[in-house]
N, C-alpha and C. Protein backbone atom coordinates (compact mmCIF):
# COMPACT_ATOMS: atom_id res chain seq x y z
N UNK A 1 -8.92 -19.19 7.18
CA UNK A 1 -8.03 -18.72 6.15
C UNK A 1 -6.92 -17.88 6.82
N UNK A 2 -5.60 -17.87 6.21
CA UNK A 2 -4.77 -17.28 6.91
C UNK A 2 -4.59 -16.11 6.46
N UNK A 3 -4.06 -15.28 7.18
CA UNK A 3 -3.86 -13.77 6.87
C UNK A 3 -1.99 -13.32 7.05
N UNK A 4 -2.21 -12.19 5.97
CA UNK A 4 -0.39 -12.33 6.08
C UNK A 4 -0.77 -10.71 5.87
N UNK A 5 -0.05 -9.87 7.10
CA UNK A 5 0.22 -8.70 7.00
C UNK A 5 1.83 -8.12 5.69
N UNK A 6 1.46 -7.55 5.05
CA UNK A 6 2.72 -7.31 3.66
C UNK A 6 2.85 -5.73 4.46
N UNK A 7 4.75 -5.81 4.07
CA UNK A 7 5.29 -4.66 4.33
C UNK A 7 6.38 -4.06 3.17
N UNK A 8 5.77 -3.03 2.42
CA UNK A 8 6.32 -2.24 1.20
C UNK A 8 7.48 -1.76 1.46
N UNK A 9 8.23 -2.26 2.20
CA UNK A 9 9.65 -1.41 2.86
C UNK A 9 9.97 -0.19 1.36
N UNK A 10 9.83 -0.09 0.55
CA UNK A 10 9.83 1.02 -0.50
C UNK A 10 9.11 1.87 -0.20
N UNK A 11 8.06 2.23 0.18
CA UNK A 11 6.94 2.54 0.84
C UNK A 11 7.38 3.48 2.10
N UNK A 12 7.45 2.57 2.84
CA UNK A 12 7.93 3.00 4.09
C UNK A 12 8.97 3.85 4.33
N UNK A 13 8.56 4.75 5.57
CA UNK A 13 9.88 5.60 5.99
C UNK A 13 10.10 5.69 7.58
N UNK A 14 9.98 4.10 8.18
CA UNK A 14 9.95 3.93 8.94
C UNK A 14 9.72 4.45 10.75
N UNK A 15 8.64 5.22 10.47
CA UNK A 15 8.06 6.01 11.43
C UNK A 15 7.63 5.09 12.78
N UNK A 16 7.49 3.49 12.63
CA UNK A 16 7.23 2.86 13.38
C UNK A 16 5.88 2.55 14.05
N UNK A 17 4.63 3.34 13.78
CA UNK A 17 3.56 3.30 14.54
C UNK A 17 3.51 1.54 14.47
N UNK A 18 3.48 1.02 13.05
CA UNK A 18 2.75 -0.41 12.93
C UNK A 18 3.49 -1.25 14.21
N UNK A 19 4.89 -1.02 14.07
CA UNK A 19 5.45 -1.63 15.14
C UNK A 19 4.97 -1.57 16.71
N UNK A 20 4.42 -0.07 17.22
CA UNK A 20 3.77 0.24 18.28
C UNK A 20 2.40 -0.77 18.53
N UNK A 21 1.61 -0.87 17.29
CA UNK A 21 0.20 -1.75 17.15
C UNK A 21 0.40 -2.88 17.58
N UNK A 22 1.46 -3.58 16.83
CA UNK A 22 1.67 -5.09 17.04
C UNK A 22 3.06 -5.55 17.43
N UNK A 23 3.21 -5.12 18.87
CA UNK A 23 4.74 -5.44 19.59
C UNK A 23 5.13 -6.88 19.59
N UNK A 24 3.96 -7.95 19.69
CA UNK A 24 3.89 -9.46 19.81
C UNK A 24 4.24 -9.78 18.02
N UNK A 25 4.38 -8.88 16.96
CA UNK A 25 4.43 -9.18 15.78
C UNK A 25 5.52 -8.63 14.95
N UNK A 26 5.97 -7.40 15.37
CA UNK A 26 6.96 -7.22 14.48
C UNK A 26 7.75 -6.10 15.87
N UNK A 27 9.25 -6.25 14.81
CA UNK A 27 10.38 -5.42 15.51
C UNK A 27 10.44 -4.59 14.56
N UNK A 28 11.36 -3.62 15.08
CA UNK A 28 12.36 -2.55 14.48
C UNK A 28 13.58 -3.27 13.44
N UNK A 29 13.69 -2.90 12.46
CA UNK A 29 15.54 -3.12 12.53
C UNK A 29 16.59 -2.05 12.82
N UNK A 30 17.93 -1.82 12.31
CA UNK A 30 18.21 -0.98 13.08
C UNK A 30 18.53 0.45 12.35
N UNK A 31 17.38 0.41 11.47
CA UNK A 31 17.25 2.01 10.70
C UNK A 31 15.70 2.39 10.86
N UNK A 32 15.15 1.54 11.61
CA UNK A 32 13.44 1.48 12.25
C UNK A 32 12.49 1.40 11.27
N UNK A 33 12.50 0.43 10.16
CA UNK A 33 11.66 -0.24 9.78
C UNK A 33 11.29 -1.69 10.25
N UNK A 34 10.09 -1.50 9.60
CA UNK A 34 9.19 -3.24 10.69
C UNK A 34 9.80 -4.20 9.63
N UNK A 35 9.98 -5.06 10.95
CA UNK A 35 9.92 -6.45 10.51
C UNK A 35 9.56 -7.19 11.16
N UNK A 36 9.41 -8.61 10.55
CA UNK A 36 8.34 -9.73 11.60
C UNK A 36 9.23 -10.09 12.98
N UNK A 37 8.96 -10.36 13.42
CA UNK A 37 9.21 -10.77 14.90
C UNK A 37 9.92 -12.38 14.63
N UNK A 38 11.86 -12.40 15.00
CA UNK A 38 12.24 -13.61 14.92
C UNK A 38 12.51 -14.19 13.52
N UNK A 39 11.71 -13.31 12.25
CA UNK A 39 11.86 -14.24 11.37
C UNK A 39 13.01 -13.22 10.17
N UNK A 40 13.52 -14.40 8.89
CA UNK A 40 14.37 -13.76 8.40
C UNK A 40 13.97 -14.37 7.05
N UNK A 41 14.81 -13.50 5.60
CA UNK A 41 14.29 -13.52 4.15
C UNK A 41 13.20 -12.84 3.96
N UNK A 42 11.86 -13.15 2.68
CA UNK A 42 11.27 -12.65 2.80
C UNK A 42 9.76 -12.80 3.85
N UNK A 43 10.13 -13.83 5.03
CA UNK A 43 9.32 -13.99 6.06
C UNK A 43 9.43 -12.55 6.74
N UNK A 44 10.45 -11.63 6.62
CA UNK A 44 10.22 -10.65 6.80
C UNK A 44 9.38 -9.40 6.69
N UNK A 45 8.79 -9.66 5.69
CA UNK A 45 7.74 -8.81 4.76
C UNK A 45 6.25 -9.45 4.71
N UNK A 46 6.49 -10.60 4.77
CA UNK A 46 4.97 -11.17 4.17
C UNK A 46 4.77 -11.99 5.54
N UNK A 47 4.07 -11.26 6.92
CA UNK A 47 4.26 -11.71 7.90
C UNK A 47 2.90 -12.26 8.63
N UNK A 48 3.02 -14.12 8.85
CA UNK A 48 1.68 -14.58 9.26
C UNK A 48 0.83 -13.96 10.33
N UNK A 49 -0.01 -13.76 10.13
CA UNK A 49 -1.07 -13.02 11.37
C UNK A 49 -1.99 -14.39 12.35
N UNK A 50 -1.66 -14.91 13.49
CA UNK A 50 -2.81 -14.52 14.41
C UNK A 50 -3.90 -14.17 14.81
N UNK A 51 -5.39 -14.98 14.70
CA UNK A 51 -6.82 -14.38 14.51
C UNK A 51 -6.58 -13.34 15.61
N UNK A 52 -5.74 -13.16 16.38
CA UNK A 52 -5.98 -12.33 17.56
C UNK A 52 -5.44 -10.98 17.42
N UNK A 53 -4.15 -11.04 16.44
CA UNK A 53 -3.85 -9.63 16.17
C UNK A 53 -4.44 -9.55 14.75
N UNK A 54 -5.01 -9.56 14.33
CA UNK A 54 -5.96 -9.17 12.71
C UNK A 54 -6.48 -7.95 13.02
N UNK A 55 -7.06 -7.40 13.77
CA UNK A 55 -7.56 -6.22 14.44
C UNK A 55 -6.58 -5.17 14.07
N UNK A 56 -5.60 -5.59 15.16
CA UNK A 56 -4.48 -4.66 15.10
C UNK A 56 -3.50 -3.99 13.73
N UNK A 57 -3.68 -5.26 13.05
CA UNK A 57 -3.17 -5.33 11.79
C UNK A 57 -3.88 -4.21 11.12
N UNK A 58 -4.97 -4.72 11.14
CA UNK A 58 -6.32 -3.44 10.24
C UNK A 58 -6.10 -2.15 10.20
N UNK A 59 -6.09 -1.74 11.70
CA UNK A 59 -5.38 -0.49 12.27
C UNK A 59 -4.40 0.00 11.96
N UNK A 60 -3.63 -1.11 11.96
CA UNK A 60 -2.06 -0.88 11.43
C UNK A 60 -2.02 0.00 10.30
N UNK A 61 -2.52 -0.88 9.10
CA UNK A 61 -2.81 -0.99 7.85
C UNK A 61 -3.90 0.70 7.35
N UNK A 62 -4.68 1.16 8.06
CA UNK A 62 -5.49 2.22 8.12
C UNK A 62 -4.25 3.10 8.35
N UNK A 63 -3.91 3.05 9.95
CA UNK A 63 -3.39 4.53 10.31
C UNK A 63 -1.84 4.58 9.56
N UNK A 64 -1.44 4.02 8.70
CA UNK A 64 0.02 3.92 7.84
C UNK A 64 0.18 5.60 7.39
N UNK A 65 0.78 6.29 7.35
CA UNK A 65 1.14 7.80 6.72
C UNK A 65 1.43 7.05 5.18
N UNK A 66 2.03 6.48 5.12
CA UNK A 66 2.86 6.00 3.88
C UNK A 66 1.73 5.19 2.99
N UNK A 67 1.64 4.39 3.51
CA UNK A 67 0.21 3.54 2.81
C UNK A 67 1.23 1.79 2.16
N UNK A 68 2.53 1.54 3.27
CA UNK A 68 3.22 0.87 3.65
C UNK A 68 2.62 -0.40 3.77
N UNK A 69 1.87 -1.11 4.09
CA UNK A 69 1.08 -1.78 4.54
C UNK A 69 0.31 -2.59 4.21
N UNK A 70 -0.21 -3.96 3.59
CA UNK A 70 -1.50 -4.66 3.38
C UNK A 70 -1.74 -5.53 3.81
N UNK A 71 -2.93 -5.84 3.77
CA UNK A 71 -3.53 -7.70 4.06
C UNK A 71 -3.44 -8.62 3.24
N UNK A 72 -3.03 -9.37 3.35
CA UNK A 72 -3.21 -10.32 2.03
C UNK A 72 -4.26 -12.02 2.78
N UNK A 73 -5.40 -12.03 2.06
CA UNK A 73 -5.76 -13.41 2.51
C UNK A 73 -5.10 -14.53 1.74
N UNK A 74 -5.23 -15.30 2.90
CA UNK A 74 -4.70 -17.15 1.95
C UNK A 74 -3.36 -17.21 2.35
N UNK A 75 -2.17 -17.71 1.74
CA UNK A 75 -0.98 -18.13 1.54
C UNK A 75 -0.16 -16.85 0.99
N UNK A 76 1.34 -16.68 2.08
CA UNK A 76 2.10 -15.59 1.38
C UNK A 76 2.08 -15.99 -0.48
N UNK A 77 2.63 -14.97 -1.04
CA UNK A 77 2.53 -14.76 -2.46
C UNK A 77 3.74 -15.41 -2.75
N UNK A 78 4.01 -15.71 -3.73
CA UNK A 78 5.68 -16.30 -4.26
C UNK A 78 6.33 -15.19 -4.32
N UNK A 79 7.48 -15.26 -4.33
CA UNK A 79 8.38 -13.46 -5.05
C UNK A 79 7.95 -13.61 -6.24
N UNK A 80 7.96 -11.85 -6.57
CA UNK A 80 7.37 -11.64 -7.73
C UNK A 80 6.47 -11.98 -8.07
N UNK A 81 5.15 -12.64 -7.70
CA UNK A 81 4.19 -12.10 -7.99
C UNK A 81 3.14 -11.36 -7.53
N UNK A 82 3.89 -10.17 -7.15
CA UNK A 82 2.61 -9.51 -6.35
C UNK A 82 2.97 -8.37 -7.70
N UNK A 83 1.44 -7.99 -7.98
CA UNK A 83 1.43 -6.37 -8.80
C UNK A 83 1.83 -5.28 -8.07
N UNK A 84 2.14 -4.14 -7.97
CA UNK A 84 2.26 -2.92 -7.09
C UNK A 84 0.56 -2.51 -6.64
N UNK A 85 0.68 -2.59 -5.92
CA UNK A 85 -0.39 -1.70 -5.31
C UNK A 85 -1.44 -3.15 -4.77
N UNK A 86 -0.98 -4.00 -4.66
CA UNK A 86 -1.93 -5.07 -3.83
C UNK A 86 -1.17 -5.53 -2.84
C-alpha cells in the first residue's frame, strides 16, 4: 500500500526539521517551507513515500512543533476532500 506524507502548509511555519529528516524527499522553497522533491501543484503537498523513508516520515510527522504533518495510507486524496485534521 502506498503511503503519501501530507503537508498543512497552513500549519506550518516553516522551521524545516521535516526537511532535515528526509533530504532524498523534500526541499525548501524559498520562504523555507517543505516541499516534495522535483515535483509541482498539489504533488507538492501530498508527497509519495518510499518503503525506505516511511521511518523517517514517522519521525518527521512526531517531532513537527506545528503538528504540520500526516500519513495518509492508499492513494493521494482528490482536492478537497480531506476534513481538517486528517
Amino acid at each position: 500500500m502506498k503511503t503519501h506524507l501530507h503537508i498543512d502548509w497552513t500549519s506550518c511555519d516553516g522551521r524545516g526539521l521535516c526537511a532535515e529528516l528526509l533530504p532524498g524527499v523534500l526541499d525548501r522553497d524559498d520562504w523555507g517551507y517543505p516541499v516534495a522533491r522535483g515535483k509541482v501543484g498539489r504533488d507538492r503537498t501530498d508527497v509519495p513515500l518510499r518503503d525506505a523513508d516511511r521511518e523517517a516520515a514517522q519521525e518527521a510527522v512526531f517531532l513537527c512543533p506545528k503538528l504540520a504533518l500526516s500519513l495518509l495510507a492508499g492513494s493521494a486524496p482528490e482536492p478537497g476532500t480531506r476534513m481538517p485534521g486528517q
